[in-house]
C-alpha atoms as a PDB file:
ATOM      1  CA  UNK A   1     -14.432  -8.415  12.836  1.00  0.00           C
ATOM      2  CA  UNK A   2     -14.389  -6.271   9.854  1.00  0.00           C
ATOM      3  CA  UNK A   3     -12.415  -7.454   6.449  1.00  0.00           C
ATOM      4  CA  UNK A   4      -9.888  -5.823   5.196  1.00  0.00           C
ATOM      5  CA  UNK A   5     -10.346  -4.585   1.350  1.00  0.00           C
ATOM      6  CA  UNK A   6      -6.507  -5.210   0.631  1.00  0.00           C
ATOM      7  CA  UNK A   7      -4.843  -8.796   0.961  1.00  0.00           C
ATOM      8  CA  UNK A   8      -2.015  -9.989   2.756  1.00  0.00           C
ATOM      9  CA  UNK A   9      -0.043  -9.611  -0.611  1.00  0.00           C
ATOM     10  CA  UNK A  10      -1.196  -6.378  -1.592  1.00  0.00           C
ATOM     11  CA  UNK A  11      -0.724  -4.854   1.895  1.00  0.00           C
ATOM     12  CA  UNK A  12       3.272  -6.326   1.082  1.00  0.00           C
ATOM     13  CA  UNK A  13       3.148  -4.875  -2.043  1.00  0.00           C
ATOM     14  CA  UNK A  14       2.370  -1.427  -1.022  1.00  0.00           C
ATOM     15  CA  UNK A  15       4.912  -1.700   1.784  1.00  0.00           C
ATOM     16  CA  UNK A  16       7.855  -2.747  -0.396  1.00  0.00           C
ATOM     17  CA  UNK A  17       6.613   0.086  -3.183  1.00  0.00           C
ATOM     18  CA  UNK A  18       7.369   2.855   0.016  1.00  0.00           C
ATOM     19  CA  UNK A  19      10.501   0.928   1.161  1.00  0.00           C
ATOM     20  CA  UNK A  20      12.058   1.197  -2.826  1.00  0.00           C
ATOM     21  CA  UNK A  21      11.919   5.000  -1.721  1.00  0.00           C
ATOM     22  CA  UNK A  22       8.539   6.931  -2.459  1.00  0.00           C
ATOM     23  CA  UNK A  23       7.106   9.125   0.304  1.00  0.00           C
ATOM     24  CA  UNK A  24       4.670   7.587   2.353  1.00  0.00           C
ATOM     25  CA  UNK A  25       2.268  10.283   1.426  1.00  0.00           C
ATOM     26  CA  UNK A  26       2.205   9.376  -2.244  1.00  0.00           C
ATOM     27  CA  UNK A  27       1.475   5.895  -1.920  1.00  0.00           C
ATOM     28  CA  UNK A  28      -1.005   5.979   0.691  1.00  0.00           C
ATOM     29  CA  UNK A  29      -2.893   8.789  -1.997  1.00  0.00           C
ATOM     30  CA  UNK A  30      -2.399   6.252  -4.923  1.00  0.00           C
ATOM     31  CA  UNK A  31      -3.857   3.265  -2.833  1.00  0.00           C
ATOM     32  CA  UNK A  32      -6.720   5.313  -1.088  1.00  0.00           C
ATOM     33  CA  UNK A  33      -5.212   4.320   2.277  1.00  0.00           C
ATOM     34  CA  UNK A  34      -4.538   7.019   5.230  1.00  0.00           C
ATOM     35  CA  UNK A  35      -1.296   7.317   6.123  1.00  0.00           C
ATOM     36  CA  UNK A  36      -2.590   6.315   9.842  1.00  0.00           C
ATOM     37  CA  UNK A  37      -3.223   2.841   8.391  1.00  0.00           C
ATOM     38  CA  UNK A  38      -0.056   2.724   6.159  1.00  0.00           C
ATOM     39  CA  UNK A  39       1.966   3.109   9.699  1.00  0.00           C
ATOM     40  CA  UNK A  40      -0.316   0.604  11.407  1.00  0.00           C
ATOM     41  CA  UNK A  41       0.350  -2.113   8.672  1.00  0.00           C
ATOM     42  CA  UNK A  42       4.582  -1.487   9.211  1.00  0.00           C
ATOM     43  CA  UNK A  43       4.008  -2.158  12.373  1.00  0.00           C
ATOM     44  CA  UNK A  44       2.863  -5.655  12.256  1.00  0.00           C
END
């Protein structure tokens, strides 16, 4: 199974920073996620 480049705490991280209330968009941009895997990682 492939590893992840981003940790358990850094995957938190960047779901708290959309949570405080910045679009989903702009953090998956600033991150170099797609917003695909930003919605995958909420759901776990």
């Amino acid at each position: 199974m492939r590893k992840s480049k981003f940790s358990e705490v850094q995957i938190a991280a960047i779901l708290k920073e959309a949570e405080a209330g910045v679009a989903v968009t702009e953090v998956a941009r600033k991150h170099g996620i797609s917003a695909a895997t930003f919605y995958q990682w909420r759901s776990k």
